[in-house]
Protein backbone atom coordinates (compact mmCIF):
# COMPACT_ATOMS: atom_id res chain seq x y z
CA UNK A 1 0.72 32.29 48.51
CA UNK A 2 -0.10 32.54 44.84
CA UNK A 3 3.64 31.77 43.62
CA UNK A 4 2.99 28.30 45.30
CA UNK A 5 -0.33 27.51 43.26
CA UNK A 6 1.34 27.15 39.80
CA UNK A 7 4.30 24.57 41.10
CA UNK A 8 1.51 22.56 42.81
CA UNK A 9 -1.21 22.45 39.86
CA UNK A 10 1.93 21.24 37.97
CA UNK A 11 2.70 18.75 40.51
CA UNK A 12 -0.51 17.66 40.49
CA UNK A 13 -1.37 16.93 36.81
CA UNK A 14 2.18 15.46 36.62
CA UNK A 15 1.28 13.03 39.61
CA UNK A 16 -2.03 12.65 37.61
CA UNK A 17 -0.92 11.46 34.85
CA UNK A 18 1.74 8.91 36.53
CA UNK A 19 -0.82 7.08 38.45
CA UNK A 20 -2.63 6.44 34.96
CA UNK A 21 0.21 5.08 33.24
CA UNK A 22 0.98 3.04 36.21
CA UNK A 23 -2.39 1.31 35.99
CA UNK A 24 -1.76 0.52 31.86
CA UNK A 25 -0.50 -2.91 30.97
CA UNK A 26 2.82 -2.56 29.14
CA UNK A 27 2.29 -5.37 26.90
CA UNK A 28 -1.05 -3.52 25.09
CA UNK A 29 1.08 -1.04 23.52
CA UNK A 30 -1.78 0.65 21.13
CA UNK A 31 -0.55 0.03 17.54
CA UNK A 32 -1.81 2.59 14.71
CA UNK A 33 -1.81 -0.40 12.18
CA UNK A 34 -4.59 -2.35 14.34
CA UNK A 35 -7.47 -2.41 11.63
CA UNK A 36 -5.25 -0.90 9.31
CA UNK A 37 -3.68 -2.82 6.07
CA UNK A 38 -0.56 -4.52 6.78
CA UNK A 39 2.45 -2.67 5.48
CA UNK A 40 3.85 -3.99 2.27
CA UNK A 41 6.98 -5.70 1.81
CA UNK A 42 9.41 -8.25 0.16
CA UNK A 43 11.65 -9.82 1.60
CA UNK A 44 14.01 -12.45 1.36
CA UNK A 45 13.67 -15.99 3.01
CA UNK A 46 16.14 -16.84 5.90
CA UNK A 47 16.37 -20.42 4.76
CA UNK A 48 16.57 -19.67 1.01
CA UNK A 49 18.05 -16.32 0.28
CA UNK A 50 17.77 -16.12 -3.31
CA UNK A 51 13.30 -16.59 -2.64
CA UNK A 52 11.72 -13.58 -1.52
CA UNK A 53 7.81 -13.33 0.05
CA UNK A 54 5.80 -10.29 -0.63
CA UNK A 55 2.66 -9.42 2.23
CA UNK A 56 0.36 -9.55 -0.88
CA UNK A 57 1.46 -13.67 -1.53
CA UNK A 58 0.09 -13.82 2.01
CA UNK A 59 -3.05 -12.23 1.27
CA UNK A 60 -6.22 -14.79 1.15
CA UNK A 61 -5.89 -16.57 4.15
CA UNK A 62 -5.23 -15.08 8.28
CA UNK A 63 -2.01 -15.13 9.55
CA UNK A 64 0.60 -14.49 12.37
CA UNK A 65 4.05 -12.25 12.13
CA UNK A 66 6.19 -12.86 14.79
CA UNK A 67 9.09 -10.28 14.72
CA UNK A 68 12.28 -12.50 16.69
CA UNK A 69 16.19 -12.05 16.62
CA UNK A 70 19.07 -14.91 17.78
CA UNK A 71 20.60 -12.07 20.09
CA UNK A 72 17.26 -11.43 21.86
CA UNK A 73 16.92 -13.06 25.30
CA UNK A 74 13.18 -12.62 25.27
CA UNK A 75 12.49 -14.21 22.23
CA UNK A 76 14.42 -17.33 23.42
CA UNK A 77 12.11 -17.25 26.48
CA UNK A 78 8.88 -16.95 24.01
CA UNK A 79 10.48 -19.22 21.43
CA UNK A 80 8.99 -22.64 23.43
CA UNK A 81 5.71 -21.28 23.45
CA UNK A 82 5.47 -21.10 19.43
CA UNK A 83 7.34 -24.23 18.62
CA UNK A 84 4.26 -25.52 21.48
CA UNK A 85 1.35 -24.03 19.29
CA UNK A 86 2.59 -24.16 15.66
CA UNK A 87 1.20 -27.74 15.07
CA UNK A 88 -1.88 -27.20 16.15
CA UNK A 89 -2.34 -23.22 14.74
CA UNK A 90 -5.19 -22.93 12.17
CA UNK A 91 -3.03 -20.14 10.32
CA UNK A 92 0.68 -20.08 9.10
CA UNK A 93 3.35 -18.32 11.56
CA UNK A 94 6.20 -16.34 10.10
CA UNK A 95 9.13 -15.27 11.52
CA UNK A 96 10.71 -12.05 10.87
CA UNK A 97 14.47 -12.35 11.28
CA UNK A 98 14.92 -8.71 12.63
CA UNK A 99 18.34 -6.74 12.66
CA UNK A 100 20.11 -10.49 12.48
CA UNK A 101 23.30 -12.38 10.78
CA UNK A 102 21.38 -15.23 9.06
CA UNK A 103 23.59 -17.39 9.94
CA UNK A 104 22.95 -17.08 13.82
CA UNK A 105 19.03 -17.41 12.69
CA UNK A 106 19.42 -20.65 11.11
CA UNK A 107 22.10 -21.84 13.75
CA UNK A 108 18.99 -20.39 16.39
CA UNK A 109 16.17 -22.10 14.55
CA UNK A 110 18.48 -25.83 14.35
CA UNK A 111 18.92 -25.84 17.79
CA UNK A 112 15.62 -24.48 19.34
CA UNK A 113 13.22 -25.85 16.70
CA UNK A 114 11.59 -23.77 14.15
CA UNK A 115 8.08 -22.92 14.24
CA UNK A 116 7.47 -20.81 11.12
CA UNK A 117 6.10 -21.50 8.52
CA UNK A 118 9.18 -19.25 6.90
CA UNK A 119 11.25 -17.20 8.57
CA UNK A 120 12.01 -13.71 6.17
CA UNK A 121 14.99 -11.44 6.69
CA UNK A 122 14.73 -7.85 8.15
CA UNK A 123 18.57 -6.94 8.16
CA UNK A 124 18.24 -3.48 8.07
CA UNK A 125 15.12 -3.01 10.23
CA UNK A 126 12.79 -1.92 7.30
CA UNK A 127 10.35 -3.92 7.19
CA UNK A 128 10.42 -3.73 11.39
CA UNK A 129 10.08 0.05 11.24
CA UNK A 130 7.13 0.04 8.63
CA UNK A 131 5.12 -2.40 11.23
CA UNK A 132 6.15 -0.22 14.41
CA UNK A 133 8.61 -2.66 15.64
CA UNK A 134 10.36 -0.71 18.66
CA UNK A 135 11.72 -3.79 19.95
CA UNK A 136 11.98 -7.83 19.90
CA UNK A 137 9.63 -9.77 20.38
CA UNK A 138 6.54 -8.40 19.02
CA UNK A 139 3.70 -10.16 17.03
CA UNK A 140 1.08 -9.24 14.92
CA UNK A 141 -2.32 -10.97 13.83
CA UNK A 142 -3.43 -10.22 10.04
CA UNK A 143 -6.77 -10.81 8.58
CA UNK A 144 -7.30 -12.28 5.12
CA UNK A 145 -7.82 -9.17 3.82
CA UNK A 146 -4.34 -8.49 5.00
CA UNK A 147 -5.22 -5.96 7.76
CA UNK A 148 -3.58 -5.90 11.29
CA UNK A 149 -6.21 -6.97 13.66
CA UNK A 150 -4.27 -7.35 16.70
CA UNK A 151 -0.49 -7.10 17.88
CA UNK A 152 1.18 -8.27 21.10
CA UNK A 153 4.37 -6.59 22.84
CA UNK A 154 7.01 -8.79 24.49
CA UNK A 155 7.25 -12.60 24.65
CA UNK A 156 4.37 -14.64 23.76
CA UNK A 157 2.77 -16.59 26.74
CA UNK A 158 0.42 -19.38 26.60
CA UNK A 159 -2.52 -17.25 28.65
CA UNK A 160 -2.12 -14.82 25.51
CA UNK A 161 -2.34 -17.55 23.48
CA UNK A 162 -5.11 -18.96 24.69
CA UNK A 163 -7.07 -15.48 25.58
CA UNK A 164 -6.38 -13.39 23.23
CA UNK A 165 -4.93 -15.02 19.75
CA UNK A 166 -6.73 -18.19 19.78
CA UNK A 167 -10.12 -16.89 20.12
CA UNK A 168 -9.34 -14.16 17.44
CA UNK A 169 -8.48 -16.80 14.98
CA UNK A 170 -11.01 -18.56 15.47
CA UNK A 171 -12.99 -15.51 14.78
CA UNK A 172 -10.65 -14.70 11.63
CA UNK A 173 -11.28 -18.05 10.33
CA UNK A 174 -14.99 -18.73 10.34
């Protein structure tokens, strides 16, 4: 009888922890940055290679980081929401060009509209792996301060938008 207790107490934490994750949204991925500074970076601009941003020329006012790639099917699914809210967003969006040929971002960005403010490279992934980035699309809110204050896993919606980002500028901003 006592042989079976240990396989079932192992069952049953296992099980235990299962139904938890099952009840966990998979798009509020807890982020270490959240209320954390931004990580630094330069990088070069996808429209104008030779200009290069830094996250401290960004400091001052709030902003948005969306993290997009031309070969990633969500992100052409989000893409319609941003082109949708960047004229009326009360903060700049940027585009981070990760793991991408430049030349398929432009090409991307001519025929789907472009949103951002600028669009930076991330060829290598760097800048993606300093932020957390374990896959496209992902976006991040930063404060003026140039701390993370919220990020969002997976292609943007309009409910997020509206729920979640909006309100938080707003907040940001007065």
């Amino acid at each position: 009888m006592n042989r079976y207790l240990l396989p079932l107490a192992a069952f049953l934490v296992l099980a235990g922890f299962l139904a938890f994750g099952l009840k966990l949204d998979p798009h509020e991925v807890p982020s270490p940055l959240i209320d954390k500074p931004a990580p630094a970076f330069r990088a070069s601009l996808l429209a104008r290679p030779g200009q290069n941003i830094s996250r401290d020329d960004l400091v001052g006012k709030p902003w948005i980081l969306n993290v997009w790639a031309s070969w990633c099917g969500p992100c052409r699914d989000e893409h319609p929401v941003w082109v949708q809210f960047a004229p009326r967003s009360p903060v700049p969006i940027y585009g981070l060009n990760y793991k991408d040929n430049a030349a398929a971002g432009l090409s991307w960005l001519r025929q789907l509209g472009n949103p951002y403010t600028e669009s930076l490279t991330d060829p290598d992934g760097r800048i993606g792996i300093d932020y957390g980035v374990y896959g496209v699309p992902e976006t991040f809110v930063i404060d003026r301060t140039g701390v993370v204050r919220y990020k969002h896993v997976g292609p943007m919606t309009p409910e997020v938008l509206h729920d979640k980002i909006e309100p938080l500028l707003k907040k940001l901003n007065g």
